[in-house]
Protein backbone atom coordinates (compact mmCIF):
# COMPACT_ATOMS: atom_id res chain seq x y z
CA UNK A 1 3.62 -9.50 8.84
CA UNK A 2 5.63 -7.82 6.39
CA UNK A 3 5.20 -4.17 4.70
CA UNK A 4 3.44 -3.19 1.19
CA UNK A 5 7.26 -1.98 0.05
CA UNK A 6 7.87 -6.40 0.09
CA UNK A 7 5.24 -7.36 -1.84
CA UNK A 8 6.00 -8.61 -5.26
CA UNK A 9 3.97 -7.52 -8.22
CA UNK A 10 0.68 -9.78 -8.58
CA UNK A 11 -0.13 -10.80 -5.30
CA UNK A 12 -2.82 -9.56 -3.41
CA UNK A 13 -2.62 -8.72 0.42
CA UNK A 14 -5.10 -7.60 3.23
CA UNK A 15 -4.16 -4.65 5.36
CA UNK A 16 -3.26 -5.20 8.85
CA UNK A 17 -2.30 -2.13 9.89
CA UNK A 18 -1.06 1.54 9.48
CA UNK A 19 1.90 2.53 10.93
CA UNK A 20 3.11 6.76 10.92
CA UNK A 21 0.71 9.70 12.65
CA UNK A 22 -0.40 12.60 11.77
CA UNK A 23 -0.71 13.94 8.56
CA UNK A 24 0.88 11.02 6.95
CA UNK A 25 -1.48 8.27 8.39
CA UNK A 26 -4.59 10.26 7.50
CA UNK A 27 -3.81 10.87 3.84
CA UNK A 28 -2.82 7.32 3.58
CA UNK A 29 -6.23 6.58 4.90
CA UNK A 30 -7.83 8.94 2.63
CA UNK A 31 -6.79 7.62 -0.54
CA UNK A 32 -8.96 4.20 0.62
CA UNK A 33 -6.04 2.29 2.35
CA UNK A 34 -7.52 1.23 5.75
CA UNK A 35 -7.38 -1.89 7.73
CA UNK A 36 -8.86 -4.98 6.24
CA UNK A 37 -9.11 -3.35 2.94
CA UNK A 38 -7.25 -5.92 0.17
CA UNK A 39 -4.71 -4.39 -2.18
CA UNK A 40 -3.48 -5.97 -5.68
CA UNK A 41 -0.07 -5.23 -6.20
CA UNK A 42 -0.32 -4.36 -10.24
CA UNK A 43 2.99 -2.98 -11.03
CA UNK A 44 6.48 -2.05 -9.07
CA UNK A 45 9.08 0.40 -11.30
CA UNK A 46 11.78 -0.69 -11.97
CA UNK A 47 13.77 1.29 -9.24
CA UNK A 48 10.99 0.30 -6.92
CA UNK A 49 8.91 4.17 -6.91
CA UNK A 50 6.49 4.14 -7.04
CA UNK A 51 4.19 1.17 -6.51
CA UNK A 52 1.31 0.66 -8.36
CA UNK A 53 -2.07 -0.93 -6.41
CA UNK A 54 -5.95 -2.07 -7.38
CA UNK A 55 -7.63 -1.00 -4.19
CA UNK A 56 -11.87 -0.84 -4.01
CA UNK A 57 -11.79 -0.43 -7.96
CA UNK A 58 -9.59 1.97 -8.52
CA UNK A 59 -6.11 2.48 -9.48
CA UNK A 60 -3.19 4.36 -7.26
CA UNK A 61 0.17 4.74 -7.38
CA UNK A 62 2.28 5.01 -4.02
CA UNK A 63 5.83 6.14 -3.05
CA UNK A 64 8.00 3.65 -1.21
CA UNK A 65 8.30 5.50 1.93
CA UNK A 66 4.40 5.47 1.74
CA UNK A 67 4.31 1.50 1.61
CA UNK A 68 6.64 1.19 3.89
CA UNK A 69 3.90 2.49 6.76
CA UNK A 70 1.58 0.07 5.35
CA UNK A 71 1.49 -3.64 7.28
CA UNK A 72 -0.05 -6.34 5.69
CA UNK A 73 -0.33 -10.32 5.50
């Protein structure tokens, strides 16, 4: 398994798992990101923050450290 943060732009992955507690895994969860959900990697900047994603039809844009907590395959 690998982390969101590795994932090129265009592929699509399926969440495995979430790693962090708290605070941080629940607003992760919040914004739609939960296990089995797949994620379409749309765009990446050019310094790498923040990531852009297609998850359940709608459009969000993450921060690395945030996709680093993020497991997928």
């Amino acid at each position: 398994m690998s982390t969101l943060k590795e994932i090129k732009c265009g592929q699509t992955v399926k969440v495995k798992k979430i790693d962090g507690a708290g605070a941080v895994r629940r607003r992760i969860m919040d914004m739609g990101i939960t296990k089995g959900s797949e994620i379409y990697v749309r765009k990446v900047a050019p310094l790498g923050d923040p990531i852009e994603l297609t998850i359940r039809g709608y459009e969000l844009s993450i921060r690395k450290a945030d996709a680093e907590m993020i497991l997928v395959e």
